[in-house]
PDB file of N, CA and C in Angstrom:
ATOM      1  N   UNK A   1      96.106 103.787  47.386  1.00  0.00           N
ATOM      2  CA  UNK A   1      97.072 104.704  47.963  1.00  0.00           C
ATOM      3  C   UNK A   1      97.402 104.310  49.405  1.00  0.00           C
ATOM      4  N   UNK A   2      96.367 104.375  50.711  1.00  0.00           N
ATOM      5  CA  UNK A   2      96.647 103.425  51.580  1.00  0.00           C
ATOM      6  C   UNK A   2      97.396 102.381  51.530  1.00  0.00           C
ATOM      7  N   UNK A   3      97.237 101.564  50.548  1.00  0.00           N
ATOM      8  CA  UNK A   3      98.426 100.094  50.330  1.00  0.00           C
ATOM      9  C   UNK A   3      99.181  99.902  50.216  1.00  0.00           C
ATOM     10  N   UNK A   4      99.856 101.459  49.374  1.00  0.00           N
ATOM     11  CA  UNK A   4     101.300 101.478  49.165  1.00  0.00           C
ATOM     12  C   UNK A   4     101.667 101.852  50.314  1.00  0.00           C
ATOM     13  N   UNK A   5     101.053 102.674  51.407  1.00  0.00           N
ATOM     14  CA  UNK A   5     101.850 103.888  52.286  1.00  0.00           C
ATOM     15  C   UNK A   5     102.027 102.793  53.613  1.00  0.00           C
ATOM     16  N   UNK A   6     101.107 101.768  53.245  1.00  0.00           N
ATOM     17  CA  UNK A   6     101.339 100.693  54.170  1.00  0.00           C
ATOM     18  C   UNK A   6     102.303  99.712  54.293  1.00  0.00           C
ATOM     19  N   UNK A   7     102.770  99.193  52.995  1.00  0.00           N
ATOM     20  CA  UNK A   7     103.414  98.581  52.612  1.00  0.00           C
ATOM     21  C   UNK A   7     104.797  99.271  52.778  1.00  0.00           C
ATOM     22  N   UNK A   8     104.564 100.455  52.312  1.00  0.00           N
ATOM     23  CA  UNK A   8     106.617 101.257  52.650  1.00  0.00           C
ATOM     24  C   UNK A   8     106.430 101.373  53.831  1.00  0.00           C
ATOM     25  N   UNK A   9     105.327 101.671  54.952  1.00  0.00           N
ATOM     26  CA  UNK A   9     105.234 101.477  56.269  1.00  0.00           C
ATOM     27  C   UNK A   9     106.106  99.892  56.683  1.00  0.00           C
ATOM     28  N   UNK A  10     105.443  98.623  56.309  1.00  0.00           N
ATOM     29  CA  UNK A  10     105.955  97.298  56.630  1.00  0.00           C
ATOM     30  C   UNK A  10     107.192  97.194  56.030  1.00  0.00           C
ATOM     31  N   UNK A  11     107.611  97.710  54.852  1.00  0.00           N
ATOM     32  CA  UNK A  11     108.979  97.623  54.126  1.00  0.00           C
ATOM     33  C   UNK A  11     109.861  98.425  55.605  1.00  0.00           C
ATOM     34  N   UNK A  12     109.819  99.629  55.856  1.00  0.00           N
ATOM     35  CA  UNK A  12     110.693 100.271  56.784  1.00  0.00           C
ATOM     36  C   UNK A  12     110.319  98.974  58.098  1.00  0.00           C
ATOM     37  N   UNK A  13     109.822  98.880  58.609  1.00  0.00           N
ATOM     38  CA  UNK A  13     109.413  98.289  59.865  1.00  0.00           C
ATOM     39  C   UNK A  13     110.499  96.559  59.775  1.00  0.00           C
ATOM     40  N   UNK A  14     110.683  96.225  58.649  1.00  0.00           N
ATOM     41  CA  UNK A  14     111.254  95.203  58.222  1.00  0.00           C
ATOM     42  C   UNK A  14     112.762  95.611  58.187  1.00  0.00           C
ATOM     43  N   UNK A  15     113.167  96.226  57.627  1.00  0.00           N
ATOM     44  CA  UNK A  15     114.397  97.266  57.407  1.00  0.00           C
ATOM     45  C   UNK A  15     114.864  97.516  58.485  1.00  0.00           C
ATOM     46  N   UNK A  16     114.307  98.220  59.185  1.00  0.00           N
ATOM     47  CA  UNK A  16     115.043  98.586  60.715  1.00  0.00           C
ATOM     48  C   UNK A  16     114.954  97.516  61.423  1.00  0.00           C
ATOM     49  N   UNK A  17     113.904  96.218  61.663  1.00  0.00           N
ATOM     50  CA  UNK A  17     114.221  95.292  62.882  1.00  0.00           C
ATOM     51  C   UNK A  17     115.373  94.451  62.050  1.00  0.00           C
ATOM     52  N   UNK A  18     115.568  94.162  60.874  1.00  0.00           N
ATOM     53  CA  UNK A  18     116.575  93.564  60.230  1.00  0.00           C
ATOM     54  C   UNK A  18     117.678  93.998  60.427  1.00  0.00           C
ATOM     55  N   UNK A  19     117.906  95.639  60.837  1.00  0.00           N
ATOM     56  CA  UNK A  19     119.396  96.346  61.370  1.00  0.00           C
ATOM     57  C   UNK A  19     119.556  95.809  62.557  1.00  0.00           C
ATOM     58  N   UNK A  20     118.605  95.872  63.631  1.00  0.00           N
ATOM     59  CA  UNK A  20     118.860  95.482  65.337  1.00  0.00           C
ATOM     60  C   UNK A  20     119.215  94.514  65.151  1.00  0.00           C
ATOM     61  N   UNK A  21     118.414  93.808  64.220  1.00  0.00           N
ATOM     62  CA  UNK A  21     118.883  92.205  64.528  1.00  0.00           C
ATOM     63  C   UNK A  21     120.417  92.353  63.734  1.00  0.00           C
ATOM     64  N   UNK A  22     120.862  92.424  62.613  1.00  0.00           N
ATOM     65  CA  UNK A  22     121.929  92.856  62.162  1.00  0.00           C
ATOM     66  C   UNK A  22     123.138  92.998  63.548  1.00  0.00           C
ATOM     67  N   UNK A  23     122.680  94.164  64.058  1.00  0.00           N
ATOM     68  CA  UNK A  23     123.574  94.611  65.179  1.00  0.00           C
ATOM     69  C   UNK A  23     123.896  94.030  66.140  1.00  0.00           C
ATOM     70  N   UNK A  24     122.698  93.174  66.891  1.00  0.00           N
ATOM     71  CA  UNK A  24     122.825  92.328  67.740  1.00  0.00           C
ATOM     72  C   UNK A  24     124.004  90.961  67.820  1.00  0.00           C
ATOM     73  N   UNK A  25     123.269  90.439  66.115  1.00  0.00           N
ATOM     74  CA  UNK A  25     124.456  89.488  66.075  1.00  0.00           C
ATOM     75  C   UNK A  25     125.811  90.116  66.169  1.00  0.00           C
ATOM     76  N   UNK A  26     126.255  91.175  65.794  1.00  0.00           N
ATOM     77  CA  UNK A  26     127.800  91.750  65.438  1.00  0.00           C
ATOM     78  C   UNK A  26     128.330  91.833  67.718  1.00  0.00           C
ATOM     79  N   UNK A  27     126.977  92.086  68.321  1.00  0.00           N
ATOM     80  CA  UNK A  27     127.549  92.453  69.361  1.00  0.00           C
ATOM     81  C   UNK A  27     127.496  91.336  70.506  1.00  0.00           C
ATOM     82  N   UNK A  28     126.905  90.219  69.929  1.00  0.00           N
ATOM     83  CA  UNK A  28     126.999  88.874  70.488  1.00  0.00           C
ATOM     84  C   UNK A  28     128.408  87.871  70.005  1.00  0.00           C
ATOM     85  N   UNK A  29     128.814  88.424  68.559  1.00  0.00           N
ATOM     86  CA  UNK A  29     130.050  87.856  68.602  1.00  0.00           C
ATOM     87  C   UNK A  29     130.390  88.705  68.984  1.00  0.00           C
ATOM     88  N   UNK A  30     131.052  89.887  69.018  1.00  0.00           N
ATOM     89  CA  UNK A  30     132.446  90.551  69.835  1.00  0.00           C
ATOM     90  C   UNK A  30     132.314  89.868  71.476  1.00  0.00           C
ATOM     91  N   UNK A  31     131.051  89.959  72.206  1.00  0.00           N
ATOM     92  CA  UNK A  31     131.110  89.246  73.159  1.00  0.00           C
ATOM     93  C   UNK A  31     131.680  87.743  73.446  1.00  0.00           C
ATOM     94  N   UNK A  32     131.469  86.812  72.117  1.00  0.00           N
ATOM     95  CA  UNK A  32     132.112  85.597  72.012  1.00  0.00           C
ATOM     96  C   UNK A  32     133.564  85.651  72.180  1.00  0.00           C
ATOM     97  N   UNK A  33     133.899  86.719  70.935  1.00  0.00           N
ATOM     98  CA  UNK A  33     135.344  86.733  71.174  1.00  0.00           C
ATOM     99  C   UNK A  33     135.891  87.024  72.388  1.00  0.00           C
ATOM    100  N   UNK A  34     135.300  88.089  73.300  1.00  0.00           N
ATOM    101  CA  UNK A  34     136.244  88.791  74.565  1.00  0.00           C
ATOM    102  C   UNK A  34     135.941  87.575  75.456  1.00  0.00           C
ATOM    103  N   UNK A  35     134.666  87.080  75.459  1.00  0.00           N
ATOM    104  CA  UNK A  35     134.726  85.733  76.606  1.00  0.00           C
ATOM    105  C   UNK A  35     135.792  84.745  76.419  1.00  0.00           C
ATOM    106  N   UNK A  36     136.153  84.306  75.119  1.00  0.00           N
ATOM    107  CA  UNK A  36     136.992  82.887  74.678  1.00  0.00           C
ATOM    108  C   UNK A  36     138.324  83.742  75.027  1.00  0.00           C
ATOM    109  N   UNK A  37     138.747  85.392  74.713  1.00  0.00           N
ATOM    110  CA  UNK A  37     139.399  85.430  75.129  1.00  0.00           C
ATOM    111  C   UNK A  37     140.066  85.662  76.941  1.00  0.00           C
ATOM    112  N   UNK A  38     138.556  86.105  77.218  1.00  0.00           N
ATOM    113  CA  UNK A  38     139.382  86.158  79.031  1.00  0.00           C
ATOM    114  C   UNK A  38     139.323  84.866  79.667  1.00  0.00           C
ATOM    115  N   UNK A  39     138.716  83.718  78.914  1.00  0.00           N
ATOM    116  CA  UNK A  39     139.214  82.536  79.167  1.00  0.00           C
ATOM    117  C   UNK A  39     140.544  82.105  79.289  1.00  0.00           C
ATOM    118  N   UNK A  40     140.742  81.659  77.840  1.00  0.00           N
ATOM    119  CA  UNK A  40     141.981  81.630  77.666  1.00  0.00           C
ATOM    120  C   UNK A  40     143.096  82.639  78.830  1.00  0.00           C
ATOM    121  N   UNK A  41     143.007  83.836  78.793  1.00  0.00           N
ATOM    122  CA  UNK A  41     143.942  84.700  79.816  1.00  0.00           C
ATOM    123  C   UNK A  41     143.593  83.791  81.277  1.00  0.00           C
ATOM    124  N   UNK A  42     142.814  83.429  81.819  1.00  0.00           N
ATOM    125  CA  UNK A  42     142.443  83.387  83.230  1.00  0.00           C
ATOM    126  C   UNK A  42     142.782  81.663  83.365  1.00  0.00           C
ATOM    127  N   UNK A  43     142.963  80.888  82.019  1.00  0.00           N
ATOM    128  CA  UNK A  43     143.672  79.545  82.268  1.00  0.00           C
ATOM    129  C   UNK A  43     145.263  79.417  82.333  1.00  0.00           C
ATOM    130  N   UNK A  44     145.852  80.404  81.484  1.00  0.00           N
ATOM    131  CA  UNK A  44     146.999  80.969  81.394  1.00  0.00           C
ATOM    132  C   UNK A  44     147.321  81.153  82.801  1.00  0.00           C
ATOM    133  N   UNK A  45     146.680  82.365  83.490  1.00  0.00           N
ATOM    134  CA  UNK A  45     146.924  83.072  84.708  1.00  0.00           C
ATOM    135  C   UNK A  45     146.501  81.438  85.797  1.00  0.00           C
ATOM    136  N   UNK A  46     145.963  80.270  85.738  1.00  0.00           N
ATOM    137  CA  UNK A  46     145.780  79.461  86.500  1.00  0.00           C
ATOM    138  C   UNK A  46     146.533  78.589  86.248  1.00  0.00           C
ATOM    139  N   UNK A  47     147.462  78.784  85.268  1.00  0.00           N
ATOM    140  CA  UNK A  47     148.369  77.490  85.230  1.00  0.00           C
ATOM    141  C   UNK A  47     149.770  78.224  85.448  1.00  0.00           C
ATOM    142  N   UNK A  48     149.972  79.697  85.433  1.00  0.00           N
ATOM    143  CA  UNK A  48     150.980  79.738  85.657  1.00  0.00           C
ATOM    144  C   UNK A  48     150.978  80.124  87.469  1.00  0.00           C
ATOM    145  N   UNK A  49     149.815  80.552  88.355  1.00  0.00           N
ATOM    146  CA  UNK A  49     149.759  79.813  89.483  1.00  0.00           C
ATOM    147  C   UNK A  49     149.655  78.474  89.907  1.00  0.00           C
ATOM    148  N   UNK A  50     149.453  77.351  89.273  1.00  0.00           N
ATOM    149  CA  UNK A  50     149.924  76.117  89.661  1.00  0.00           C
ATOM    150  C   UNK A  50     151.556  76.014  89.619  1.00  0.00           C
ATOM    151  N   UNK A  51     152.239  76.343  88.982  1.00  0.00           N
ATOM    152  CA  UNK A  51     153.468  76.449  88.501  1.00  0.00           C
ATOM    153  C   UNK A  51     154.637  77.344  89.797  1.00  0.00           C
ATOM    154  N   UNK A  52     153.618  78.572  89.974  1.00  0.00           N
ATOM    155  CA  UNK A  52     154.365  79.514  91.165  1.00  0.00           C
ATOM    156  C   UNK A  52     153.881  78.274  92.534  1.00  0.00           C
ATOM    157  N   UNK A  53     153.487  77.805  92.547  1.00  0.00           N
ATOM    158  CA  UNK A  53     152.733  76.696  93.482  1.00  0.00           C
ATOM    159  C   UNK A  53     153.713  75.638  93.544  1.00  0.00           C
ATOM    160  N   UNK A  54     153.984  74.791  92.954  1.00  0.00           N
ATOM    161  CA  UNK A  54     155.004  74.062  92.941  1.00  0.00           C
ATOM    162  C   UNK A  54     155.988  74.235  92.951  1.00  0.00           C
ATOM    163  N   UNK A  55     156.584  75.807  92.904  1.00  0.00           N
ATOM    164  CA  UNK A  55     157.838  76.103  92.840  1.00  0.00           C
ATOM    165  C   UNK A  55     158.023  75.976  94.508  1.00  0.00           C
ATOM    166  N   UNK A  56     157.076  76.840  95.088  1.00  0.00           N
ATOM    167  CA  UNK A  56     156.991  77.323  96.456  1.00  0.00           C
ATOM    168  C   UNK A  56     156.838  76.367  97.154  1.00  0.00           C
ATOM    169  N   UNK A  57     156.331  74.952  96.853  1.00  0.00           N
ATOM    170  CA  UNK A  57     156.436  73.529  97.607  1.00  0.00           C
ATOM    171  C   UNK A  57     157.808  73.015  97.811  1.00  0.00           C
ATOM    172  N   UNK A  58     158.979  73.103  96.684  1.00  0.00           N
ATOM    173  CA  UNK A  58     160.042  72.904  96.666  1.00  0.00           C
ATOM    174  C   UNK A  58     160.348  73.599  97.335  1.00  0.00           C
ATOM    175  N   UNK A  59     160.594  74.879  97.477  1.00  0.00           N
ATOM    176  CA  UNK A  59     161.348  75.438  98.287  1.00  0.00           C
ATOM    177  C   UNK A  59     161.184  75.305  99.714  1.00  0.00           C
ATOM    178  N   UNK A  60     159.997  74.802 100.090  1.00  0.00           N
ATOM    179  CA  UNK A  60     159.768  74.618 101.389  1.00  0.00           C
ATOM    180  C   UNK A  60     160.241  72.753 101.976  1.00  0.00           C
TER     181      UNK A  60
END
């Protein structure tokens, strides 16, 4: 009787760190995604200041 109550003890204990871990990965990619994307935005935003940059050389 002990063995079983132990065992659905280690069964749950397995179960739930398998959710965190579950969760973790889901919240390490969304983090992937928002990084690749404020990349992308902040190379965008640096090339279209090179661009306002060279305009403003010409004009001078």
């Amino acid at each position: 009787m002990l063995l079983i109550g132990m065992l659905q003890t280690e069964h749950l204990n397995t179960k739930y760190f398998l959710e965190l871990f579950e969760d973790l990965l889901c919240q390490m990619g969304d983090r992937i995604q928002l990084n690749f994307h404020l990349s992308k935005q902040q190379h965008e935003l640096q090339s279209h200041q090179l661009e306002l940059n060279h305009a403003v050389q010409l004009q001078l």
